[in-house]
N, C-alpha and C. Protein backbone atom coordinates (compact mmCIF):
# COMPACT_ATOMS: atom_id res chain seq x y z
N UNK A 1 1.41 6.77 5.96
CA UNK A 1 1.62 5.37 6.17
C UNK A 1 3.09 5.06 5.91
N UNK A 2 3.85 4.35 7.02
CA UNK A 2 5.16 3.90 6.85
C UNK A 2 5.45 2.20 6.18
N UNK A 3 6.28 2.59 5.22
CA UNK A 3 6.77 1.24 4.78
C UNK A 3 7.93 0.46 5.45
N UNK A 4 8.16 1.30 5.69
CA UNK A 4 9.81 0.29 6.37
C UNK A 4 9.68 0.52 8.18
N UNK A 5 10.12 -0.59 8.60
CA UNK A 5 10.14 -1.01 10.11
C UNK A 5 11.06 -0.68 11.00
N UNK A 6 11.16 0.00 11.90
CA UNK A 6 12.59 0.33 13.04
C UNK A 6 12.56 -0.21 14.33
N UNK A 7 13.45 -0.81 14.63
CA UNK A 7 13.79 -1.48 15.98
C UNK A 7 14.67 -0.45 17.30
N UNK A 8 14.71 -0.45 18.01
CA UNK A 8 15.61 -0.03 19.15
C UNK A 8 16.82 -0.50 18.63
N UNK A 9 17.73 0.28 18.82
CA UNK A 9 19.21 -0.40 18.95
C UNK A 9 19.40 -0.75 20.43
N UNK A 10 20.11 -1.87 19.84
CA UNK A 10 20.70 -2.84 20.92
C UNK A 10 22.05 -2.12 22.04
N UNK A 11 22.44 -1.24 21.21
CA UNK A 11 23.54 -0.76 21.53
C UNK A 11 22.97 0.78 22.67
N UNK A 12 22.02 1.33 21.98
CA UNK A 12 21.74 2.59 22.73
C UNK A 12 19.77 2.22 22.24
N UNK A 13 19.05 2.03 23.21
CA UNK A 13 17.75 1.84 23.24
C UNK A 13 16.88 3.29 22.59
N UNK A 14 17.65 4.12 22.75
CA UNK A 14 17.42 5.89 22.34
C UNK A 14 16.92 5.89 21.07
N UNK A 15 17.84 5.23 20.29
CA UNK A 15 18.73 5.26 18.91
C UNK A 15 17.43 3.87 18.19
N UNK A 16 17.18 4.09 16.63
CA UNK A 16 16.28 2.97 16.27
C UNK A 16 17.32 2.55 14.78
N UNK A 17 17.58 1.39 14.71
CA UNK A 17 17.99 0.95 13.67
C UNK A 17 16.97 0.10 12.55
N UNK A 18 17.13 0.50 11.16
CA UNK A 18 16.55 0.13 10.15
C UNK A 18 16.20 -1.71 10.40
N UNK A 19 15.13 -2.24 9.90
CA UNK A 19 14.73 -3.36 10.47
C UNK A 19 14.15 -4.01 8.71
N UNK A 20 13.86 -3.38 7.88
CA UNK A 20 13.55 -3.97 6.62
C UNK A 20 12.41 -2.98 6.06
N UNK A 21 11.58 -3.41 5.31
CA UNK A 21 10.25 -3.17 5.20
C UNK A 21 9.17 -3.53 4.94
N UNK A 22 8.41 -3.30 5.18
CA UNK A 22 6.73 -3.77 5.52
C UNK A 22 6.34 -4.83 4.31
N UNK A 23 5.83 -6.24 5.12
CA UNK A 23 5.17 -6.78 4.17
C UNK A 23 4.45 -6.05 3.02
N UNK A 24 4.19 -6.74 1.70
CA UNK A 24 2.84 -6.26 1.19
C UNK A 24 1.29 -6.11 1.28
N UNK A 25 1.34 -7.51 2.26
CA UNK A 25 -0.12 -7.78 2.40
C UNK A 25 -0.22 -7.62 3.96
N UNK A 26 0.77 -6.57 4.98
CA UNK A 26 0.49 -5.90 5.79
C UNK A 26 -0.29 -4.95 5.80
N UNK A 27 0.55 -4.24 4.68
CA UNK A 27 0.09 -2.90 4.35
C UNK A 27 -0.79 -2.70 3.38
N UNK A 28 -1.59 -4.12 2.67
CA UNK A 28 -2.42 -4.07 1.63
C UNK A 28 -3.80 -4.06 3.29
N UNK A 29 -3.62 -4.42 4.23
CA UNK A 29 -4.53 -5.16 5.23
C UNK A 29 -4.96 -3.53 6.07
N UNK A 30 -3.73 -3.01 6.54
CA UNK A 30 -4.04 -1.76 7.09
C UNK A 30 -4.78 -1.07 6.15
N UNK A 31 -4.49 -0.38 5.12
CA UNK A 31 -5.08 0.60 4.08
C UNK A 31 -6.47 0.24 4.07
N UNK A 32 -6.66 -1.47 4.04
CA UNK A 32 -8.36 -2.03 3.77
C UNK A 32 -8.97 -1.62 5.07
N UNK A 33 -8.63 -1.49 6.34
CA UNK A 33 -8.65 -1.76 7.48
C UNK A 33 -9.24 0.20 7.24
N UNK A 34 -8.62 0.48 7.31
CA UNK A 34 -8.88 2.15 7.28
C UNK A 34 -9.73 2.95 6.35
N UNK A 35 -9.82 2.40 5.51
CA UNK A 35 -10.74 2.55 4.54
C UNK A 35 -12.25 2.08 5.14
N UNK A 36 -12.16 1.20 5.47
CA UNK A 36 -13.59 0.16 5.56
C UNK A 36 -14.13 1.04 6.86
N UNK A 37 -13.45 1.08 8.03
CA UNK A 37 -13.50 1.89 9.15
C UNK A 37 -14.00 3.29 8.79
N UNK A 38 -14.00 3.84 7.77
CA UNK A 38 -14.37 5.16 7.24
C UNK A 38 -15.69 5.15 6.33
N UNK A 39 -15.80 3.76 6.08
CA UNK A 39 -17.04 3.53 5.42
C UNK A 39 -17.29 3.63 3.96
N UNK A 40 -15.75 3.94 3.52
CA UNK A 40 -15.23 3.80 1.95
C UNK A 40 -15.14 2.79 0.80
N UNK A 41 -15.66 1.47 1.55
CA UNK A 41 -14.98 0.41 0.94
C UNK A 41 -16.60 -0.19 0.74
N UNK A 42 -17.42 -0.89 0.04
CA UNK A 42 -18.49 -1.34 0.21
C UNK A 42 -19.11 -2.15 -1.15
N UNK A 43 -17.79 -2.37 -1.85
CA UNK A 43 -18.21 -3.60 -2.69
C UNK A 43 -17.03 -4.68 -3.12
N UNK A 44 -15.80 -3.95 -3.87
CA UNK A 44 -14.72 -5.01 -2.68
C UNK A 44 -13.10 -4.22 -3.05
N UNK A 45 -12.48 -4.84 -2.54
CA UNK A 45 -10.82 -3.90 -2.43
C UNK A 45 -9.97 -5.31 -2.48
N UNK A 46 -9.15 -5.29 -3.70
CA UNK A 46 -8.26 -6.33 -4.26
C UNK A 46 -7.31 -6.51 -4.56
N UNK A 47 -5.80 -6.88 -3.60
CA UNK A 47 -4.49 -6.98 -3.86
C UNK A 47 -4.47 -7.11 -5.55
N UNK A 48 -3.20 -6.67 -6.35
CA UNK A 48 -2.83 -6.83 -7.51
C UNK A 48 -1.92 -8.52 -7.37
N UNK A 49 -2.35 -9.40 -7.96
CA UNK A 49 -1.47 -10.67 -7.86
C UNK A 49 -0.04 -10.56 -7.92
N UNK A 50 0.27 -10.04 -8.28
CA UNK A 50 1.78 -9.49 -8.93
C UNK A 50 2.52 -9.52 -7.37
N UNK A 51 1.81 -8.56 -6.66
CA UNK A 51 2.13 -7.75 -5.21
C UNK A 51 1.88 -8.92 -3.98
N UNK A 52 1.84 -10.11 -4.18
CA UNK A 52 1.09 -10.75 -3.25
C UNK A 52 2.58 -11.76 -2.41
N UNK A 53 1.96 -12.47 -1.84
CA UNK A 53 3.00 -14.12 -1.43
C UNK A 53 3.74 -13.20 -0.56
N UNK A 54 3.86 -12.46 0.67
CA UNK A 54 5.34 -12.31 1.42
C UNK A 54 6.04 -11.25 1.10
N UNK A 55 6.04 -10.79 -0.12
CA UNK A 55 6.89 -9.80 -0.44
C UNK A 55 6.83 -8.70 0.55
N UNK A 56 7.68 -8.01 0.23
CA UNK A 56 7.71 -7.11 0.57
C UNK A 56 7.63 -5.73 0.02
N UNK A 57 7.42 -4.35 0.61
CA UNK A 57 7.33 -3.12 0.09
C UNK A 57 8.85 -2.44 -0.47
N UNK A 58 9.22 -2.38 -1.88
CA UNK A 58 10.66 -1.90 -2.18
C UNK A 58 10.82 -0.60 -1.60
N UNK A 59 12.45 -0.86 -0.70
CA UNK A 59 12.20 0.73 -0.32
C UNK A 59 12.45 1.85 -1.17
N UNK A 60 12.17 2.80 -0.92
CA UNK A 60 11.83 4.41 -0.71
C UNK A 60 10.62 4.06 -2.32
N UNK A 61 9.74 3.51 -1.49
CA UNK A 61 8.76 3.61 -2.70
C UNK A 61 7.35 4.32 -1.92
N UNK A 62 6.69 5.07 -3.27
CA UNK A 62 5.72 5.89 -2.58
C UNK A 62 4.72 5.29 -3.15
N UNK A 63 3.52 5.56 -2.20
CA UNK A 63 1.63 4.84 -2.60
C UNK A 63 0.80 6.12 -3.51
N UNK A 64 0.28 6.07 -4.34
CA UNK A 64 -0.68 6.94 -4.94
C UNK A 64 -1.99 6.45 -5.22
N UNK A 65 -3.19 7.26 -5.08
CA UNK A 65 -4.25 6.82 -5.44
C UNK A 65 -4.84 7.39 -7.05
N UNK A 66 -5.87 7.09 -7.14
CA UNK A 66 -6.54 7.33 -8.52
C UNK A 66 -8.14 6.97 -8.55
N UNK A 67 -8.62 8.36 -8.29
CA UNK A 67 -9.90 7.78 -7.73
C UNK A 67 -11.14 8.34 -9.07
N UNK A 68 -12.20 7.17 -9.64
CA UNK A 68 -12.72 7.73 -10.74
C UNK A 68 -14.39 7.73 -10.09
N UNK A 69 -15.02 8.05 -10.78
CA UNK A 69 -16.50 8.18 -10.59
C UNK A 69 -17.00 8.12 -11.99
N UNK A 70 -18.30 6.81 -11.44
CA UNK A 70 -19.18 6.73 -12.84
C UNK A 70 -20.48 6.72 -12.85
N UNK A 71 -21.33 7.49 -13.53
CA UNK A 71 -22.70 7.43 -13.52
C UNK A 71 -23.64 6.36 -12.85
N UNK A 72 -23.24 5.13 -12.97
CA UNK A 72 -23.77 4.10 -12.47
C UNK A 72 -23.05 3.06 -12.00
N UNK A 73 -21.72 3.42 -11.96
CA UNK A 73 -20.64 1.80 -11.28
C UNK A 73 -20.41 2.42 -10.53
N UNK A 74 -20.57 4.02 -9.66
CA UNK A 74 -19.95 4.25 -8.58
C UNK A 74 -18.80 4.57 -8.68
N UNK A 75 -17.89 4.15 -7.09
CA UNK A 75 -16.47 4.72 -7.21
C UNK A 75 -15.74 3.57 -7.31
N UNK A 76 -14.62 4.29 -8.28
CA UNK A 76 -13.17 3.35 -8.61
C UNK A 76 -11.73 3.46 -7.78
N UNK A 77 -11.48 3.03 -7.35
CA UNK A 77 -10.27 3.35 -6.80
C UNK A 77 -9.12 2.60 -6.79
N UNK A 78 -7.97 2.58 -7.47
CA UNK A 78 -6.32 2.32 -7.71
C UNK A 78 -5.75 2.98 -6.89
N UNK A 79 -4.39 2.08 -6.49
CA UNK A 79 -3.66 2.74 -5.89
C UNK A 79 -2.27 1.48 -6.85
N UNK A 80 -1.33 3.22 -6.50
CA UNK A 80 -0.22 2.86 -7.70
C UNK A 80 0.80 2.79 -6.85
N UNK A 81 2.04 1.93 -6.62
CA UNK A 81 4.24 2.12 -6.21
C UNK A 81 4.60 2.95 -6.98
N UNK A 82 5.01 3.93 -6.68
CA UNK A 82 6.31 4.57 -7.16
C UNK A 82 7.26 4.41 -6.83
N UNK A 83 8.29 3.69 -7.92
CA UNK A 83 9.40 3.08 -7.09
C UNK A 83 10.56 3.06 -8.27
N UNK A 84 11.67 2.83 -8.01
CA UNK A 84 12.70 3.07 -9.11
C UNK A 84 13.53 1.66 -9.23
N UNK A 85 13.83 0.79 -10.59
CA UNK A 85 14.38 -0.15 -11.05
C UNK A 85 15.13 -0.28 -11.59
N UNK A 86 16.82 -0.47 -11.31
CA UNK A 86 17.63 -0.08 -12.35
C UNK A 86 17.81 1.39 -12.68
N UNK A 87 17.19 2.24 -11.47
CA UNK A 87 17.91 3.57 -11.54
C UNK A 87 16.80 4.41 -12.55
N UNK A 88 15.25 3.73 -12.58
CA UNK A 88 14.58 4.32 -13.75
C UNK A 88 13.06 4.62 -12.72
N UNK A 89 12.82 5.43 -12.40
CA UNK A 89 11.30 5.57 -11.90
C UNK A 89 10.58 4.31 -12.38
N UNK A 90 9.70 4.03 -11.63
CA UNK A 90 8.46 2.91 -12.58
C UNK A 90 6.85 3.28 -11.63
N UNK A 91 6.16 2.89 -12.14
CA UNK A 91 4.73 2.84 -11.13
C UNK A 91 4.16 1.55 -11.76
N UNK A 92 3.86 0.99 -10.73
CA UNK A 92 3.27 -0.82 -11.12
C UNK A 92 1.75 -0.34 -10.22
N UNK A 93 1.15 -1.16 -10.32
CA UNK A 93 -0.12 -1.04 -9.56
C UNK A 93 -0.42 -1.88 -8.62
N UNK A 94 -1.00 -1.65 -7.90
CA UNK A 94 -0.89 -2.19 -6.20
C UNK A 94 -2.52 -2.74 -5.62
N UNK A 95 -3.37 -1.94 -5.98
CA UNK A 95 -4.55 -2.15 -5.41
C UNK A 95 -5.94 -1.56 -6.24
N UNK A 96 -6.34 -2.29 -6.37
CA UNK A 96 -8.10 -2.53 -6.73
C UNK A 96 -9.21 -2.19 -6.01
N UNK A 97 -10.10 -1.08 -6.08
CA UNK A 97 -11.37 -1.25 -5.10
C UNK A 97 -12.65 -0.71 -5.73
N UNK A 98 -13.55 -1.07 -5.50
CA UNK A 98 -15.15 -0.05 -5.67
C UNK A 98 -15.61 -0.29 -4.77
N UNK A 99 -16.68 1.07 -5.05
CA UNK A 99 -17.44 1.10 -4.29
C UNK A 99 -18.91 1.86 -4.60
N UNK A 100 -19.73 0.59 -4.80
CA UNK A 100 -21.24 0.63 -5.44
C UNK A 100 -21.97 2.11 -4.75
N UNK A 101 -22.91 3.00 -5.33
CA UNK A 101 -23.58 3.75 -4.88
C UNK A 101 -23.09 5.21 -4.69
């Protein structure tokens, strides 16, 4: 999955110039979108508030998951940013999901 967006250059159509990067709640929408389509998702999947309103994805940041299993709640699933602040690694958390059964 790509975070950041590329356009054609104007100058040479060949050639793609950097364009920003991906909303949050683009890419919170695809991931749900692909998941659900796979039949993974089936009780619910929940932006982190923090991550929400417009923002955007910081670049060169990477997605990780964290997937748990429990006797009777089923599956857990997090997904974590890896991303650097002030020159320091960080991982904030990004996404919420289960899934009953």
């Amino acid at each position: 999955m790509k975070f950041n967006c590329w356009n054609p250059s104007a100058g040479d159509p060949r050639q793609l110039e950097y364009a920003g990067q991906r909303p949050v709640q683009e890419v919170f929408e695809e991931l749900k979108y692909r998941l659900e389509s796979q039949g993974y998702l089936r009780q619910y999947f929940l932006l982190n508030r923090e991550r929400e309103e417009g923002r955007e994805i910081p670049k060169d940041t990477g997605v990780f998951f964290i997937i748990g299993f429990g006797s009777n709640e089923g599956m857990l699933l997090r997904a974590y940013l890896r991303l650097c602040e002030n020159d320091k690694p960080i991982t904030k958390s990004f996404i919420t999901g289960k899934a009953l059964g």
